[in-house]
Protein backbone atom coordinates (compact mmCIF):
# COMPACT_ATOMS: atom_id res chain seq x y z
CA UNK A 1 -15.58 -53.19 175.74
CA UNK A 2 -15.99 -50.16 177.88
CA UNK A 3 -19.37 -48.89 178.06
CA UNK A 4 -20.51 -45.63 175.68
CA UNK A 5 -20.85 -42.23 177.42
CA UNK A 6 -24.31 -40.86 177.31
CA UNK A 7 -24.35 -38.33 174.52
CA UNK A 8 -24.11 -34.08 175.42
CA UNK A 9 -26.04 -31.44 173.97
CA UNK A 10 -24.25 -29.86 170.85
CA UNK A 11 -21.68 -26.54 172.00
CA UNK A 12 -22.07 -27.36 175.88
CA UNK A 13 -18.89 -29.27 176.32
CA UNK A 14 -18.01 -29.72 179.80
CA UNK A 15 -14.34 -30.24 178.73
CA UNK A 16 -12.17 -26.57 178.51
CA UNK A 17 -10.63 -26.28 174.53
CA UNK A 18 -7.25 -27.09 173.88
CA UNK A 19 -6.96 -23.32 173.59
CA UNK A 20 -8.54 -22.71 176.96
CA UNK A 21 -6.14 -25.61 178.42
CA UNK A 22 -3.00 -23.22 176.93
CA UNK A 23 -4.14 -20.10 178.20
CA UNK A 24 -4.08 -21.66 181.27
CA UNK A 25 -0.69 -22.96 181.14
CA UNK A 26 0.57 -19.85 180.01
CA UNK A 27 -1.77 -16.70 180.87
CA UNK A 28 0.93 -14.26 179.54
CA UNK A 29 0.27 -15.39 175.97
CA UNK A 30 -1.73 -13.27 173.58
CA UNK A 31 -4.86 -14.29 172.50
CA UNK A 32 -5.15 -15.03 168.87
CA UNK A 33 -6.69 -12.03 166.97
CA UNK A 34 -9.57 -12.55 165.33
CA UNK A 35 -9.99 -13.03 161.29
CA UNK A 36 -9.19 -9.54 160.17
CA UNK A 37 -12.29 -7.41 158.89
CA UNK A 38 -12.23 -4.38 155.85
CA UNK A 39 -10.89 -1.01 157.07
CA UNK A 40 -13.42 1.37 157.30
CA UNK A 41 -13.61 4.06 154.86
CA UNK A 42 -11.18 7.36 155.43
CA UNK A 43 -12.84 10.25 156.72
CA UNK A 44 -14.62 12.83 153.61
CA UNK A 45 -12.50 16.40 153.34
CA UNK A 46 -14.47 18.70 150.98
CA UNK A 47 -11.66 19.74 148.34
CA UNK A 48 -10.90 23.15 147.51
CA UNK A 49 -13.72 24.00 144.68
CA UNK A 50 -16.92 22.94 146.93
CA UNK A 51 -18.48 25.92 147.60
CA UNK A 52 -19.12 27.00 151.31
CA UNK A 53 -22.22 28.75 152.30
CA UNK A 54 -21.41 30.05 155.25
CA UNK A 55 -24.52 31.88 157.72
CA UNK A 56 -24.38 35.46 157.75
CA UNK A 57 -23.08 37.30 160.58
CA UNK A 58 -25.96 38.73 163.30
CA UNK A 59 -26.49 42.23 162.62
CA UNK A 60 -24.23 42.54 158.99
CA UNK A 61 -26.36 44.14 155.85
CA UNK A 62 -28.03 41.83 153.87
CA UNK A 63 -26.45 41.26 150.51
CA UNK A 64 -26.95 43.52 147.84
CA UNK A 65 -29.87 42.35 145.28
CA UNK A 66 -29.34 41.39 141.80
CA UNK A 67 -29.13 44.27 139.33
CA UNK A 68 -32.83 44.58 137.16
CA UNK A 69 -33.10 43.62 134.17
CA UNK A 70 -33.66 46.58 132.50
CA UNK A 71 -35.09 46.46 128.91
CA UNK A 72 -33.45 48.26 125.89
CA UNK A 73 -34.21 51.48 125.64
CA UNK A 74 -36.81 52.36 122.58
CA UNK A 75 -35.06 53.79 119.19
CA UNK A 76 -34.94 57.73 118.71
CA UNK A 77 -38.44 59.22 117.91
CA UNK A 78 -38.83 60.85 114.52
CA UNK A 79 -41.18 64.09 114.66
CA UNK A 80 -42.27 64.74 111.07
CA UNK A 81 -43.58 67.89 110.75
CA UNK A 82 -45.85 69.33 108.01
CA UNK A 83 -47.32 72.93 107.46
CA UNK A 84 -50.18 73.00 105.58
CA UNK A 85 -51.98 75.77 103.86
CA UNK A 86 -54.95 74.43 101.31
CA UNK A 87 -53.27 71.73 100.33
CA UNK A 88 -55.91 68.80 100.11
CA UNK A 89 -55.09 67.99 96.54
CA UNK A 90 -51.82 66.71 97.91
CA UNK A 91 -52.25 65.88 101.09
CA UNK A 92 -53.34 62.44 101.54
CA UNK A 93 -50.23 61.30 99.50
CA UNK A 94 -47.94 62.94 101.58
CA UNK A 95 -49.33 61.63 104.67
CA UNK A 96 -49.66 58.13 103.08
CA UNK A 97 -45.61 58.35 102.40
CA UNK A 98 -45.08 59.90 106.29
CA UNK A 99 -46.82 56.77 107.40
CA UNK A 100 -45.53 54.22 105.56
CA UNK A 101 -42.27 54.94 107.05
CA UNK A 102 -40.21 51.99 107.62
CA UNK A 103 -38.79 53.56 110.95
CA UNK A 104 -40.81 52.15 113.71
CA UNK A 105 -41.22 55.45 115.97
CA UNK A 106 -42.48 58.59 114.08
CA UNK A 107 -44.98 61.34 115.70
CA UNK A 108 -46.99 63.25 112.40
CA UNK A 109 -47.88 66.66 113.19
CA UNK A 110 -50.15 68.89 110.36
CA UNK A 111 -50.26 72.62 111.24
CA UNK A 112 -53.24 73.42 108.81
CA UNK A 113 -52.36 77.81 108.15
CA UNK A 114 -55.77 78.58 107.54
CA UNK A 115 -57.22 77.21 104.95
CA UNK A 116 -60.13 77.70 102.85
CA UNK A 117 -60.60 74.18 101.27
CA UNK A 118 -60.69 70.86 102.56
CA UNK A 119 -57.24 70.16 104.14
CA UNK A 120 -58.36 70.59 107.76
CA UNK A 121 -61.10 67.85 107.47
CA UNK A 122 -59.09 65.58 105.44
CA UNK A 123 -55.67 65.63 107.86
CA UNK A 124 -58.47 65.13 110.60
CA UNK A 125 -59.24 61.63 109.20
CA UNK A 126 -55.97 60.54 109.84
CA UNK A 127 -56.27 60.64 113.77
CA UNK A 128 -57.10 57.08 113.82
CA UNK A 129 -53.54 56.58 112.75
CA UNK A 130 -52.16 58.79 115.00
CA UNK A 131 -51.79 61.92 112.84
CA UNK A 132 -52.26 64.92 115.24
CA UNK A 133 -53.70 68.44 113.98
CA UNK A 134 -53.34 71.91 114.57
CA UNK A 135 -55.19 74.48 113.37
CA UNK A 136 -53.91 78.43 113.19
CA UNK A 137 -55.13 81.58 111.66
CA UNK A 138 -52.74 81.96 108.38
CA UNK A 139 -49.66 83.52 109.62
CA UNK A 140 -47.18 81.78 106.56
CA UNK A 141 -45.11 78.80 106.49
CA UNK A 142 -42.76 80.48 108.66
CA UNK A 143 -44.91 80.54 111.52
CA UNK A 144 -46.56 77.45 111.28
CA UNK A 145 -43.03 75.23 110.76
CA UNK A 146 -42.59 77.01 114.32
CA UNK A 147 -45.84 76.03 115.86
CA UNK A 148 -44.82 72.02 114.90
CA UNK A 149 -41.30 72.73 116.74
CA UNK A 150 -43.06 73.91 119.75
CA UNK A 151 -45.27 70.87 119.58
CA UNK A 152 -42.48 68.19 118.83
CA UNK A 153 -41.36 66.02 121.00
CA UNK A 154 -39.34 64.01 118.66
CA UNK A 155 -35.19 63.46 119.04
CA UNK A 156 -34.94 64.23 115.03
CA UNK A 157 -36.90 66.79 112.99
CA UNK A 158 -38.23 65.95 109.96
CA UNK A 159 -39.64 68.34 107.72
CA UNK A 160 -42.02 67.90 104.94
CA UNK A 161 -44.25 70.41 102.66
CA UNK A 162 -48.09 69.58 102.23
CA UNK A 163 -47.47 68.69 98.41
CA UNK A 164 -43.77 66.32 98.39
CA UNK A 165 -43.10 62.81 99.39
CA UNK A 166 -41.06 60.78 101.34
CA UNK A 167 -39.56 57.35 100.09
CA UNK A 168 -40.62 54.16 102.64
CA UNK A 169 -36.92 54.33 103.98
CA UNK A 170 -36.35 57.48 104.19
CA UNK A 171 -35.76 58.16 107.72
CA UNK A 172 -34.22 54.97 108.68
CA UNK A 173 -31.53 55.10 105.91
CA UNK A 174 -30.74 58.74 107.81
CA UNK A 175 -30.71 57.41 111.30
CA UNK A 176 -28.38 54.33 110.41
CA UNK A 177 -26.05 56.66 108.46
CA UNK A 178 -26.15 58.96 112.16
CA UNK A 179 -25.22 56.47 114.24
CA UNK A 180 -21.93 55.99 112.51
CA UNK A 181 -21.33 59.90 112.27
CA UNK A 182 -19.91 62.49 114.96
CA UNK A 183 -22.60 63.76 117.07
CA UNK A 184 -24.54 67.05 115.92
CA UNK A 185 -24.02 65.76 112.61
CA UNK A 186 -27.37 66.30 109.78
CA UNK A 187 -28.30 64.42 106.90
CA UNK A 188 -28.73 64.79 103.90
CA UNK A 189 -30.59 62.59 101.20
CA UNK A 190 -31.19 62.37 96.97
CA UNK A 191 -34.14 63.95 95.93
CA UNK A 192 -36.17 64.96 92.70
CA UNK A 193 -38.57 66.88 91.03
CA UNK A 194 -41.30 65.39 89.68
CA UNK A 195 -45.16 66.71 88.64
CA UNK A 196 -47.59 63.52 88.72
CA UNK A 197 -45.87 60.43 88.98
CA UNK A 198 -42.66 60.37 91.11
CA UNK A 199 -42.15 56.59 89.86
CA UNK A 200 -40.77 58.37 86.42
CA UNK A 201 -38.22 60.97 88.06
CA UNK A 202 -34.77 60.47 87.82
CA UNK A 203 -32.15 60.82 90.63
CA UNK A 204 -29.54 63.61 89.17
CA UNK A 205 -26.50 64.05 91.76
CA UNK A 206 -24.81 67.21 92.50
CA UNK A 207 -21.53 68.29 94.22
CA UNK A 208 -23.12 69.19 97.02
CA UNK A 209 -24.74 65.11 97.28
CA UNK A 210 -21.42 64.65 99.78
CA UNK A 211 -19.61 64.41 103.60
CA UNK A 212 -19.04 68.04 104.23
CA UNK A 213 -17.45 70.12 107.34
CA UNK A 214 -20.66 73.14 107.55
CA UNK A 215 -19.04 75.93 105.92
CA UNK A 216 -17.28 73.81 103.19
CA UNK A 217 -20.65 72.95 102.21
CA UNK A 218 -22.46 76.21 102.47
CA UNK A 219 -19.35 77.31 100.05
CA UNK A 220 -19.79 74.69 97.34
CA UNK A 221 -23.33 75.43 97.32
CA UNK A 222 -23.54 79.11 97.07
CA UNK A 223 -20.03 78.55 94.04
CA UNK A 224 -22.71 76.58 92.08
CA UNK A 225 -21.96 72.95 93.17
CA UNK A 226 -26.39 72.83 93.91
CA UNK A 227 -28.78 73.14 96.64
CA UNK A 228 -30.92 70.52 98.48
CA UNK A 229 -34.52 70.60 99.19
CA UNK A 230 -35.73 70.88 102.89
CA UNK A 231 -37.44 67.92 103.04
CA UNK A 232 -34.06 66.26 102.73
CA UNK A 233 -32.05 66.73 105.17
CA UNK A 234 -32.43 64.72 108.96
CA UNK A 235 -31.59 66.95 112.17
CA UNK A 236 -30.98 66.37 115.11
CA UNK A 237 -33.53 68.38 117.87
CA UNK A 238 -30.83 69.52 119.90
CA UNK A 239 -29.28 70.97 116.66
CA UNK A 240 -32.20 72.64 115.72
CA UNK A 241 -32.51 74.05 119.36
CA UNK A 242 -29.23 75.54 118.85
CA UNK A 243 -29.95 76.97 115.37
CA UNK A 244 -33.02 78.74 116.61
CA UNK A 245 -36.53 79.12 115.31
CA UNK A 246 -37.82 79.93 111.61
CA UNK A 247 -37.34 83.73 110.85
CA UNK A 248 -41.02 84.70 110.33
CA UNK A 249 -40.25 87.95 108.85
CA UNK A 250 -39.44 86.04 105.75
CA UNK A 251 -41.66 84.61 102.54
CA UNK A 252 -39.34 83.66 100.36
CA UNK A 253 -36.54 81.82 100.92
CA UNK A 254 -36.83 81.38 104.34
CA UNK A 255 -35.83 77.63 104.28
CA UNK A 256 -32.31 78.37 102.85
CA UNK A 257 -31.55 80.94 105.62
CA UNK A 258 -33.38 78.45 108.31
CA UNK A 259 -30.88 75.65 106.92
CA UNK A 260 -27.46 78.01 107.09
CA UNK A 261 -28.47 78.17 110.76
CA UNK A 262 -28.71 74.66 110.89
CA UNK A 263 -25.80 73.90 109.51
CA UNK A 264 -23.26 76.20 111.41
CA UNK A 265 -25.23 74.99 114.49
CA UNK A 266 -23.96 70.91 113.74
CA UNK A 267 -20.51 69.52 113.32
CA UNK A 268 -20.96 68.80 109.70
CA UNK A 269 -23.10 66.93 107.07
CA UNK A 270 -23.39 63.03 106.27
CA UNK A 271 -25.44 62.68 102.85
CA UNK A 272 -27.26 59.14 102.64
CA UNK A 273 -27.64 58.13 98.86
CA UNK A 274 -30.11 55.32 100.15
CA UNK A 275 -32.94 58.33 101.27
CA UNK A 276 -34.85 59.95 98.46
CA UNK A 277 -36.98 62.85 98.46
CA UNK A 278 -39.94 63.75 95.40
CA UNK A 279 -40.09 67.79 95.30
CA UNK A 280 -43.57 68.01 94.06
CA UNK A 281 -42.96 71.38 91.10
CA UNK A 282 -45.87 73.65 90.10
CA UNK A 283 -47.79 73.10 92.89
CA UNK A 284 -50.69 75.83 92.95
CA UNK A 285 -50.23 78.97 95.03
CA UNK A 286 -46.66 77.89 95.62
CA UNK A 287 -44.81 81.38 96.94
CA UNK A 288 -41.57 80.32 95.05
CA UNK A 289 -43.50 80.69 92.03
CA UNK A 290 -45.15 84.26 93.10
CA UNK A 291 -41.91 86.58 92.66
CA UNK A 292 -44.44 89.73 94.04
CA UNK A 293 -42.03 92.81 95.44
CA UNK A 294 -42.56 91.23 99.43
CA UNK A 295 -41.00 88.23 97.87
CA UNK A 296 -38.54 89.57 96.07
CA UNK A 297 -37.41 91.60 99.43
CA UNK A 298 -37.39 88.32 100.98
CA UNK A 299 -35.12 86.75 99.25
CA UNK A 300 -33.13 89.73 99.38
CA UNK A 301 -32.77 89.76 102.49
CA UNK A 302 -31.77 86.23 103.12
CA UNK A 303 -28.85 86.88 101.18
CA UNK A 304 -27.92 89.66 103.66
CA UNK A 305 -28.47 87.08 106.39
CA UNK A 306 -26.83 84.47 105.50
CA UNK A 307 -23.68 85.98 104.54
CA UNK A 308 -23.74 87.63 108.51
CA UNK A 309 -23.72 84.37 109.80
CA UNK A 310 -21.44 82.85 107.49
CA UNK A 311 -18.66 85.83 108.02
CA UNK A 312 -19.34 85.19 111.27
CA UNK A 313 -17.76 81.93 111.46
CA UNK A 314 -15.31 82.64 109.07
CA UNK A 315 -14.59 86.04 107.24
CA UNK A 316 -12.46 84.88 104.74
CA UNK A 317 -11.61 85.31 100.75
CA UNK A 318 -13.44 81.96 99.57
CA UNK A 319 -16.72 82.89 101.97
CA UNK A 320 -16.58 86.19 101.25
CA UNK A 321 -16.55 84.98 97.46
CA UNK A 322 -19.62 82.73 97.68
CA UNK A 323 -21.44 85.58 99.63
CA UNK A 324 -20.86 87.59 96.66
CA UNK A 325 -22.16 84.97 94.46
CA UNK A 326 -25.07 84.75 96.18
CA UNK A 327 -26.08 88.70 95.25
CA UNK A 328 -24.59 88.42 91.83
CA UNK A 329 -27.72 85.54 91.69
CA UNK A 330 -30.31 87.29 92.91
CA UNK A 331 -29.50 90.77 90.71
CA UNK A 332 -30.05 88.63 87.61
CA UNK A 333 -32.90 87.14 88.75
CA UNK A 334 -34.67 89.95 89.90
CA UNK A 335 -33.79 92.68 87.65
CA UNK A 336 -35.82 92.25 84.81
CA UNK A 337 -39.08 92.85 87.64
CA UNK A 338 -39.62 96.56 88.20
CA UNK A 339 -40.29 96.22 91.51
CA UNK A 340 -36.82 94.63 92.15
CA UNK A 341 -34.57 96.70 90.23
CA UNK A 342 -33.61 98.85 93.75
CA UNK A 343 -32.73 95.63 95.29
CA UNK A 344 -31.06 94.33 92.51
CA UNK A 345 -28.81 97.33 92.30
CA UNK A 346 -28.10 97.06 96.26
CA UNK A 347 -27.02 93.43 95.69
CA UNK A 348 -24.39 94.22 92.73
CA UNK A 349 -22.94 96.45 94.83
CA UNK A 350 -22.52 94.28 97.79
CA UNK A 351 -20.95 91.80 95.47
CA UNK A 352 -18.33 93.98 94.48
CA UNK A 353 -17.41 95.08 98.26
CA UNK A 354 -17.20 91.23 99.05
CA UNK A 355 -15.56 89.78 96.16
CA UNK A 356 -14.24 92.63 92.99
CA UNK A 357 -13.39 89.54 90.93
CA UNK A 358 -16.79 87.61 91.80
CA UNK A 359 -18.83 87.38 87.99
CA UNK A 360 -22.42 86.56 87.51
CA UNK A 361 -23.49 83.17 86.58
CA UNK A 362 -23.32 81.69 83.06
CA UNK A 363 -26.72 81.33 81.69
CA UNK A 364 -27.47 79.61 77.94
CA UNK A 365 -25.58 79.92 74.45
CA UNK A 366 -28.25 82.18 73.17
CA UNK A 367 -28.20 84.14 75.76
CA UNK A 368 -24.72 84.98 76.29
CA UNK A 369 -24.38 85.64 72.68
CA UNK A 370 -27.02 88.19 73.09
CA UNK A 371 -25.58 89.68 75.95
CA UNK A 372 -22.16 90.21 74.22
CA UNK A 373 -23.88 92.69 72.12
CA UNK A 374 -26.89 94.40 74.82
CA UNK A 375 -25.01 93.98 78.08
CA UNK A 376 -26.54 91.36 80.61
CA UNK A 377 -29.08 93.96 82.15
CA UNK A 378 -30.85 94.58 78.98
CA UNK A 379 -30.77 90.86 77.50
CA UNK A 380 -32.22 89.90 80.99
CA UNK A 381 -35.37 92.32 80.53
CA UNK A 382 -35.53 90.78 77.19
CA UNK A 383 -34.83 87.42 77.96
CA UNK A 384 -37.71 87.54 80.54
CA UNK A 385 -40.36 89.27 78.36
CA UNK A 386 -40.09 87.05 75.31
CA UNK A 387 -38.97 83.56 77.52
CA UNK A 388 -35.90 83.24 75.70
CA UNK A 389 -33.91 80.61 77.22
C-alpha cells in the first residue's frame, strides 16, 4: 500500500487546474467569461417639463421685480354739507342722522351764518366725532352753502338744511344706484314732510320719483308732475363744479335755480326709492315761509333764470311751455301780496310770449267755482284774506 502524501495547505495547490492545463494546450481559446453581473442603470435625461434655471448672462439687467401689491383703493368720500343759521333746536338731530350714516367715508361740515343762539356751541361738541365748523358773519344760505363747497373735499355733495334728516342709508343706497348709472349722472331719493316725529310720515310718490334725461325732467316738473327737496338728490363734485356756485343774489328759491344748473350740467337723473329724506315743515324763521317783497323778487327772478338756461339747451314748444308754467305759478301766488302785484303782472305777460295756450294751475272746487263768477285775480285776494281753500 503506497505510502500517504503529506497533506498541503488549503488553495496552494502545486498542481496547474484542468483549466490552466487547457489553456495551455490551446492558448488561442477564450477564457470563460465570468458569471454575468446586473447592467448598470441608463444614464438620467431631464424630460421636457423640468424647469432649467439657467445663470444670468455677465453684464444683462437684472430681472424686472414683482409688481406691488397695491391695496384697493378707499370708496368715494361723501362731503355732507350743512348751513346753519340759529338752528340749535334742530340741530343735534340732524347731525345725529349725518352720522349715523351707513356709508363708511363721510366728511360733516356746519357753516354756522351768524347766529344769535346756541348752534355754534352745540355743532362745536361734535368735533370729537369729526364734525368740522365754520363760523361766518350772516351773509344767507346762499353764501354759506358756498363757503362748505369751497371747504369740501368730498367726490359727492351732499346737502342738508340745519332742521331735516337723513335716513341711516341714505347715501349708500345713492352711491350703489351710481355705480350702475352713466357717469355725471345725480340722484335722486323719496322724501317727506313731517313736523315732530318723522317715524309717522308717509312716503307719497310723484312723477317726477323716476330715470330722467335733464331736461325731460326739468319739463315734467315745472307741467306739474312735483318737485324734490334739496336734501335729496346725490351729486357728483365734478358735476357741481360744472354747474357753478350758489347764486347769492337770491333768498328765495335759490335751491330750485341752483338744482336746474345741476341738472343740465349731468347726463341725467337715477332716482333711488331705497333713500329717504324727512323735510322738517314750519320750522321757525324759515324764509320760504316769509313771502316779504325781497322774497317775492327772488323767486321772481328764478323763474327768469331758469327758463334762460333751459332755452338755452333747448328752445322748443314743450320747454317753452313749462317756462310759461312756471310764471303762470308764481302770478297766482303772489298776486294777492301788494308788494308783488308788479311782478305778478310781468310774469303773466311772459307766459303769454312763451306759451299763448299755457293756463294757470287748477286750484280747489270752491275755489274755481268762485272764480267762475269774480275772475281768478279777485278770488285769489279773497281766497288769501279769508284762507279759503
Amino acid at each position: 500500500m503506497p505510502a500517504l502524501a503529506p497533506a498541503r495547505p488549503a488553495g496552494r495547490s502545486s498542481l496547474p487546474s484542468a483549466s490552466s492545463r487547457r489553456a495551455a494546450a490551446n492558448p488561442t481559446a477564450s477564457a470563460t467569461p465570468p458569471p454575468s453581473s446586473p447592467s448598470p442603470p441608463p444614464i438620467w435625461k431631464p424630460s421636457a417639463s423640468v424647469i432649467r434655471i439657467h445663470s444670468p448672462v455677465p453684464g444683462s439687467p437684472p430681472p424686472p421685480p414683482p409688481p406691488p401689491h397695491n391695496p384697493p383703493p378707499p370708496p368715494p368720500l361723501v362731503s355732507i354739507l350743512i348751513p346753519c343759521h340759529n338752528a340749535a333746536r334742530w340741530l343735534g338731530a340732524t347731525l345725529d342722522s349725518a352720522l349715523a350714516q351707513t356709508w363708511p367715508r363721510c366728511e360733516i361740515i356746519v357753516i354756522d351764518d351768524g347766529s344769535t343762539d346756541d348752534s355754534p356751541r352745540l355743532a362745536a361738541s361734535y368735533a370729537n366725532r369729526g364734525v368740522q365748523l365754520l363760523r361766518q358773519p350772516q351773509r344767507g344760505a346762499a353764501a354759506a352753502r358756498n363757503a362748505t363747497l369751497n371747504r369740501a373735499r368730498g367726490d359727492y355733495l351732499q346737502f342738508l338744511d340745519a332742521d331735516d334728516l337723513l335716513a341711516p342709508e341714505k347715501i349708500a343706497s345713492q352711491i350703489t344706484r351710481l355705480a350702475a348709472a352713466p357717469a355725471g349722472s345725480v340722484a335722486s331719493a323719496a322724501w317727506t314732510r313731517f313736523r315732530d316725529d318723522p317715524s309717522i310720515s308717509q312716503f307719497i310718490p310723484e312723477p317726477v320719483w323716476c330715470d330722467a334725461l335733464p331736461l325731460d325732467w326739468l319739463v315734467l316738473s315745472w307741467s306739474g308732475g312735483g318737485m324734490m327737496h334739496p336734501a335729496a338728490w346725490l351729486v357728483p363734485a365734478a358735476v357741481a363744479h360744472a354747474a357753478g356756485p350758489w347764486n347769492e343774489t337770491l333768498s328765495l328759491d335759490d335751491d330750485g335755480e341752483y338744482f336746474t344748473r345741476v341738472l343740465l350740467a349731468s347726463s341725467g337723473v337715477v332716482h333711488c326709492p331705497e333713500a329717504r329724506v324727512y323735510y322738517r315743515t314750519h320750522a321757525t324763521g324759515s324764509l320760504s315761509q316769509a313771502k316779504n317783497p325781497a322774497a317775492w323778487r327772488s323767486s321772481h327772478d328764478v323763474c327768469l333764470l331758469v327758463q334762460q338756461a333751459a332755452l338755452a339747451h333747448e328752445n322748443s314748444p314743450r320747454v317753452r311751455h313749462a317756462c310759461a308754467l312756471n310764471h303762470l305759478r308764481y302770478a297766482f301766488h303772489a298776486w294777492p301780496h301788494s308788494s308783488a302785484r308788479a311782478l305778478a303782472r310781468a310774469s303773466l305777460r311772459e307766459a303769454r310770449r312763451l306759451d299763448p295756450t299755457a293756463r294757470r294751475p287748477a286750484s280747489g272746487p270752491r275755489f274755481e267755482r268762485l272764480a267762475a263768477l269774480i275772475g281768478w285775480k279777485a278770488a285769489r285776494i279773497l281766497q288769501h284774506q279769508f284762507h279759503l281753500s
